[in-house]
N, C-alpha and C. Protein backbone atom coordinates (compact mmCIF):
# COMPACT_ATOMS: atom_id res chain seq x y z
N UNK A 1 29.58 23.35 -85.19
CA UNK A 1 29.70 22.16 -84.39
C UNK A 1 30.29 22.55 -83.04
N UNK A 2 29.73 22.82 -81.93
CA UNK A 2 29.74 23.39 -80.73
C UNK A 2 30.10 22.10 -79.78
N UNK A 3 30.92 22.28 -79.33
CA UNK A 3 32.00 21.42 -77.89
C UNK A 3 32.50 20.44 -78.56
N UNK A 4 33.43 20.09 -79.82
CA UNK A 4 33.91 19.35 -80.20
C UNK A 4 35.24 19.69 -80.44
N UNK A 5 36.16 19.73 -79.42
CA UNK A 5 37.68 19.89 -79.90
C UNK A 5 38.58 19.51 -80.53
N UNK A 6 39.62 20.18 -80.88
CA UNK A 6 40.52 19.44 -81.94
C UNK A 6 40.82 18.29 -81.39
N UNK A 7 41.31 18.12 -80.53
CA UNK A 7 41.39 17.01 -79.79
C UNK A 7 40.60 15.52 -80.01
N UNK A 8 39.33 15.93 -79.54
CA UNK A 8 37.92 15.25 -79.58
C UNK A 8 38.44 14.04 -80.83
N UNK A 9 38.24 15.67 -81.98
CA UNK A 9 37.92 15.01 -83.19
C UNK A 9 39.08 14.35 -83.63
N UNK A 10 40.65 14.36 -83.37
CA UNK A 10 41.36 13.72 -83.66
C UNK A 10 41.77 12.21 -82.89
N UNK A 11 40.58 12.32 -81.86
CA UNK A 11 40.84 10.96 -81.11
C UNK A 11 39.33 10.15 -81.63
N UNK A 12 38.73 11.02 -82.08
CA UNK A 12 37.23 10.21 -82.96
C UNK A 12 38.30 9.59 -84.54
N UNK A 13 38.77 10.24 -84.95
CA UNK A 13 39.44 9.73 -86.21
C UNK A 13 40.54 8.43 -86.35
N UNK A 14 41.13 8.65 -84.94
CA UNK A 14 41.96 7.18 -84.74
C UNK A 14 41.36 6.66 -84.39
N UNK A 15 40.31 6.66 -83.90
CA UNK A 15 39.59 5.32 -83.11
C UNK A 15 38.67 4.78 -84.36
N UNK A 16 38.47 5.24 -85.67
CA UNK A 16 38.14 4.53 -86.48
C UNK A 16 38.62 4.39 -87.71
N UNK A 17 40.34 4.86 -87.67
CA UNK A 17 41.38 4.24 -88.58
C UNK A 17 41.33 3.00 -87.92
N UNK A 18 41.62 2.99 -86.96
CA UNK A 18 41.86 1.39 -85.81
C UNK A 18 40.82 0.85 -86.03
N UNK A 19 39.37 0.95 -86.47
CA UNK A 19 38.28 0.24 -86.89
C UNK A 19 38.56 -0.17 -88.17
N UNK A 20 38.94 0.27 -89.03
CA UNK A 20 38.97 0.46 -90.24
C UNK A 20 39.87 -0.52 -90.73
N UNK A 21 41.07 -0.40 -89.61
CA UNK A 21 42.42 -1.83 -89.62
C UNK A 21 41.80 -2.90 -89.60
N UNK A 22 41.18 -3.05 -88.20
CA UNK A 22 40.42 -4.21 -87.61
C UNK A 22 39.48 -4.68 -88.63
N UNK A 23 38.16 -4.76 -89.25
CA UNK A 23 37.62 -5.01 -89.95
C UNK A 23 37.82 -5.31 -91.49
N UNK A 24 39.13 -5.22 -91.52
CA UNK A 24 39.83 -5.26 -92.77
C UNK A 24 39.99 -6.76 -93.08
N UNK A 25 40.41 -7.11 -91.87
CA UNK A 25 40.31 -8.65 -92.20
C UNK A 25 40.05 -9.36 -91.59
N UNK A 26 38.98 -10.48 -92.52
CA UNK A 26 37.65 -11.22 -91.73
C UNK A 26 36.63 -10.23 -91.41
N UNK A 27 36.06 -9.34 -92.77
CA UNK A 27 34.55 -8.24 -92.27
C UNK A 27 34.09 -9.16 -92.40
N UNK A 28 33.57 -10.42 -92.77
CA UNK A 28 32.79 -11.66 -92.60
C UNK A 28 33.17 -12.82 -92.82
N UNK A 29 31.88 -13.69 -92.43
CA UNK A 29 32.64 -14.92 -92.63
C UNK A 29 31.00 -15.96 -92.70
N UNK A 30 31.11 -17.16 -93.35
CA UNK A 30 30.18 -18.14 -92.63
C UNK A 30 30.18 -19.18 -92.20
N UNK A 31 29.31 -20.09 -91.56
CA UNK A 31 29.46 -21.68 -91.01
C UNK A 31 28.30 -22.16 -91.08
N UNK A 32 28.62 -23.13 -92.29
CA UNK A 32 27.33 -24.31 -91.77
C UNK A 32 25.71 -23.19 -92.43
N UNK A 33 25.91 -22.60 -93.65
CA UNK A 33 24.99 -21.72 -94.49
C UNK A 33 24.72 -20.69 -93.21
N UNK A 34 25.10 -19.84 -92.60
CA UNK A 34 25.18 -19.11 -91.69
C UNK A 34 26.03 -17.80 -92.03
N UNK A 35 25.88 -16.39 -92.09
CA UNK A 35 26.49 -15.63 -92.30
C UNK A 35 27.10 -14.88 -91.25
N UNK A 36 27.87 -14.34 -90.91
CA UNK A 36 27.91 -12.90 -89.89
C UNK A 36 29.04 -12.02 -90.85
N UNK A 37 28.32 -10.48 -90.49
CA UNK A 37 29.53 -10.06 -91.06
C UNK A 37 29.65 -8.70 -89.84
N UNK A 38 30.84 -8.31 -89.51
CA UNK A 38 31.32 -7.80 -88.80
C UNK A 38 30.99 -6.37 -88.63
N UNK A 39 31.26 -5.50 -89.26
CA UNK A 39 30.93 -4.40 -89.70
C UNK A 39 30.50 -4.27 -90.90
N UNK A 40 30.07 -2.76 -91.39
CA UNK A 40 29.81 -1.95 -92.74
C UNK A 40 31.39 -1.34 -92.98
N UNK A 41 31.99 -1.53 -94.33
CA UNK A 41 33.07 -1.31 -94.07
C UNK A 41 33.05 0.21 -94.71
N UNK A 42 31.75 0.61 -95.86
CA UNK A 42 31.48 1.51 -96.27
C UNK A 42 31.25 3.38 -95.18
N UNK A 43 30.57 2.41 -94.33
CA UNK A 43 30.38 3.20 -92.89
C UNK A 43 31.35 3.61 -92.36
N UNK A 44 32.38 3.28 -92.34
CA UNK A 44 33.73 3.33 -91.78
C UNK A 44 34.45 4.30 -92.43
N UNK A 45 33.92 4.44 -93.71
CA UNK A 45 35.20 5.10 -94.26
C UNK A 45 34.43 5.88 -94.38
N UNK A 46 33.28 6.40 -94.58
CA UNK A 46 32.43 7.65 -94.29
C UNK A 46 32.93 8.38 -92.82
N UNK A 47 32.73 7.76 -92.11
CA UNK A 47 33.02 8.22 -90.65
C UNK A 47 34.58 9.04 -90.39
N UNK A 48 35.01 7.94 -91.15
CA UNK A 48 37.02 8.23 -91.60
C UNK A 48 37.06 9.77 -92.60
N UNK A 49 36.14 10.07 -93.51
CA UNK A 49 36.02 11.09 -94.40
C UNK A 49 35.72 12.16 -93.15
N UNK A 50 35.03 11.91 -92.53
CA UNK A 50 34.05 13.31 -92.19
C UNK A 50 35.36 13.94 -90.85
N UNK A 51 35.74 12.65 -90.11
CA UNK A 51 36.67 13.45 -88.59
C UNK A 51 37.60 13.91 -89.63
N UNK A 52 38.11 13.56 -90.69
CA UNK A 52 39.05 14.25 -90.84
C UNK A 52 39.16 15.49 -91.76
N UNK A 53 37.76 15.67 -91.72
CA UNK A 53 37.36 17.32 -92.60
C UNK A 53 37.43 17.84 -90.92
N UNK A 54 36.47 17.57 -90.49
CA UNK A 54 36.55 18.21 -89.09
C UNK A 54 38.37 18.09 -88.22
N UNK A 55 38.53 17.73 -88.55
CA UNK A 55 40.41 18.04 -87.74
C UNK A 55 40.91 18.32 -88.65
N UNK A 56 40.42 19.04 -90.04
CA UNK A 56 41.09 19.62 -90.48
C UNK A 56 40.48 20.95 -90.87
N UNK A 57 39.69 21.16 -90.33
CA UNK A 57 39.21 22.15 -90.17
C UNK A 57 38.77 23.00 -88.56
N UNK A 58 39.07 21.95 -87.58
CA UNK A 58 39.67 22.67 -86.28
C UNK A 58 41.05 23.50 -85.70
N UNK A 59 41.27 22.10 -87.02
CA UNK A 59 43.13 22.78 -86.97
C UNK A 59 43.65 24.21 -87.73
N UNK A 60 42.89 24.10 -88.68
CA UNK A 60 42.61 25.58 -89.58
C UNK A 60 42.20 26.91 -88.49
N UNK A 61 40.96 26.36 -88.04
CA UNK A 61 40.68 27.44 -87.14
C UNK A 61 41.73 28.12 -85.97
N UNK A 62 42.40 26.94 -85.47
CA UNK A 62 43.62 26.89 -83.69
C UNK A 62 44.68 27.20 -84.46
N UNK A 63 44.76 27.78 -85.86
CA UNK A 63 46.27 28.28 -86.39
C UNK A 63 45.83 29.63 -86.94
N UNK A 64 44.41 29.66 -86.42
CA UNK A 64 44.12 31.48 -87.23
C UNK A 64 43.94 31.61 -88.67
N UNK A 65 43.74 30.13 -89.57
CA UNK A 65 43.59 30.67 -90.87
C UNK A 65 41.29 29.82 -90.73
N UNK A 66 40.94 30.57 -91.43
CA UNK A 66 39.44 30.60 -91.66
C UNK A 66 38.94 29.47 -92.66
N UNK A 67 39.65 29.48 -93.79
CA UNK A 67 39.27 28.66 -94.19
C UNK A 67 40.13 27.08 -95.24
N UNK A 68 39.29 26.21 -95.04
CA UNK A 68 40.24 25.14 -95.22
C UNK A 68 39.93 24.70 -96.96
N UNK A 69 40.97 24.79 -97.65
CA UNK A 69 40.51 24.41 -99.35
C UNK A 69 41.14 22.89 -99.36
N UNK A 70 40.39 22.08 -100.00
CA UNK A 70 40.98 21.19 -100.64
C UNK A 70 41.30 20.84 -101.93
N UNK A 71 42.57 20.23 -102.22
CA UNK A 71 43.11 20.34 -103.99
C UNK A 71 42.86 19.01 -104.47
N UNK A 72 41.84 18.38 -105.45
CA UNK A 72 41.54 17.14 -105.55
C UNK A 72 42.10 17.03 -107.17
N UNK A 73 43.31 16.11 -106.83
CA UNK A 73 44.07 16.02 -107.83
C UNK A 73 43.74 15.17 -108.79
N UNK A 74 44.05 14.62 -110.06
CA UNK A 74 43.67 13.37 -111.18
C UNK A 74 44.16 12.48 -110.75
């Protein structure tokens, strides 16, 4: 993933925790048999999964270790 800095990706990741807040309440609503719904809230947290493999795996790299393990506990 070429020109994406730690940086980048840690300001892509708050900007959709802060989505993630926001849409939390009232992702929809209706009036009068009318729907809207605001966002995908599923989308969100996909998006939320992925910056933060990537900033955590930029950050791995900008501290000199190669590779990043994760421990997925019960």
């Amino acid at each position: 993933m070429t020109g994406i800095t730690l940086a980048t990706a840690q300001a892509q990741l708050d900007l959709w925790v802060a989505a993630d807040a926001a849409v939390s309440k009232n992702q929809s609503y209706s009036i009068a048999g009318r729907s809207l719904t605001r966002a995908d809230a599923g989308e969100i947290t996909k998006k939320i999964d992925y910056w933060q493999r990537q900033v955590a795996r930029l950050s791995a790299r900008a501290s000199g270790r190669s590779r990043v393990r994760y421990i997925v506990g019960e």
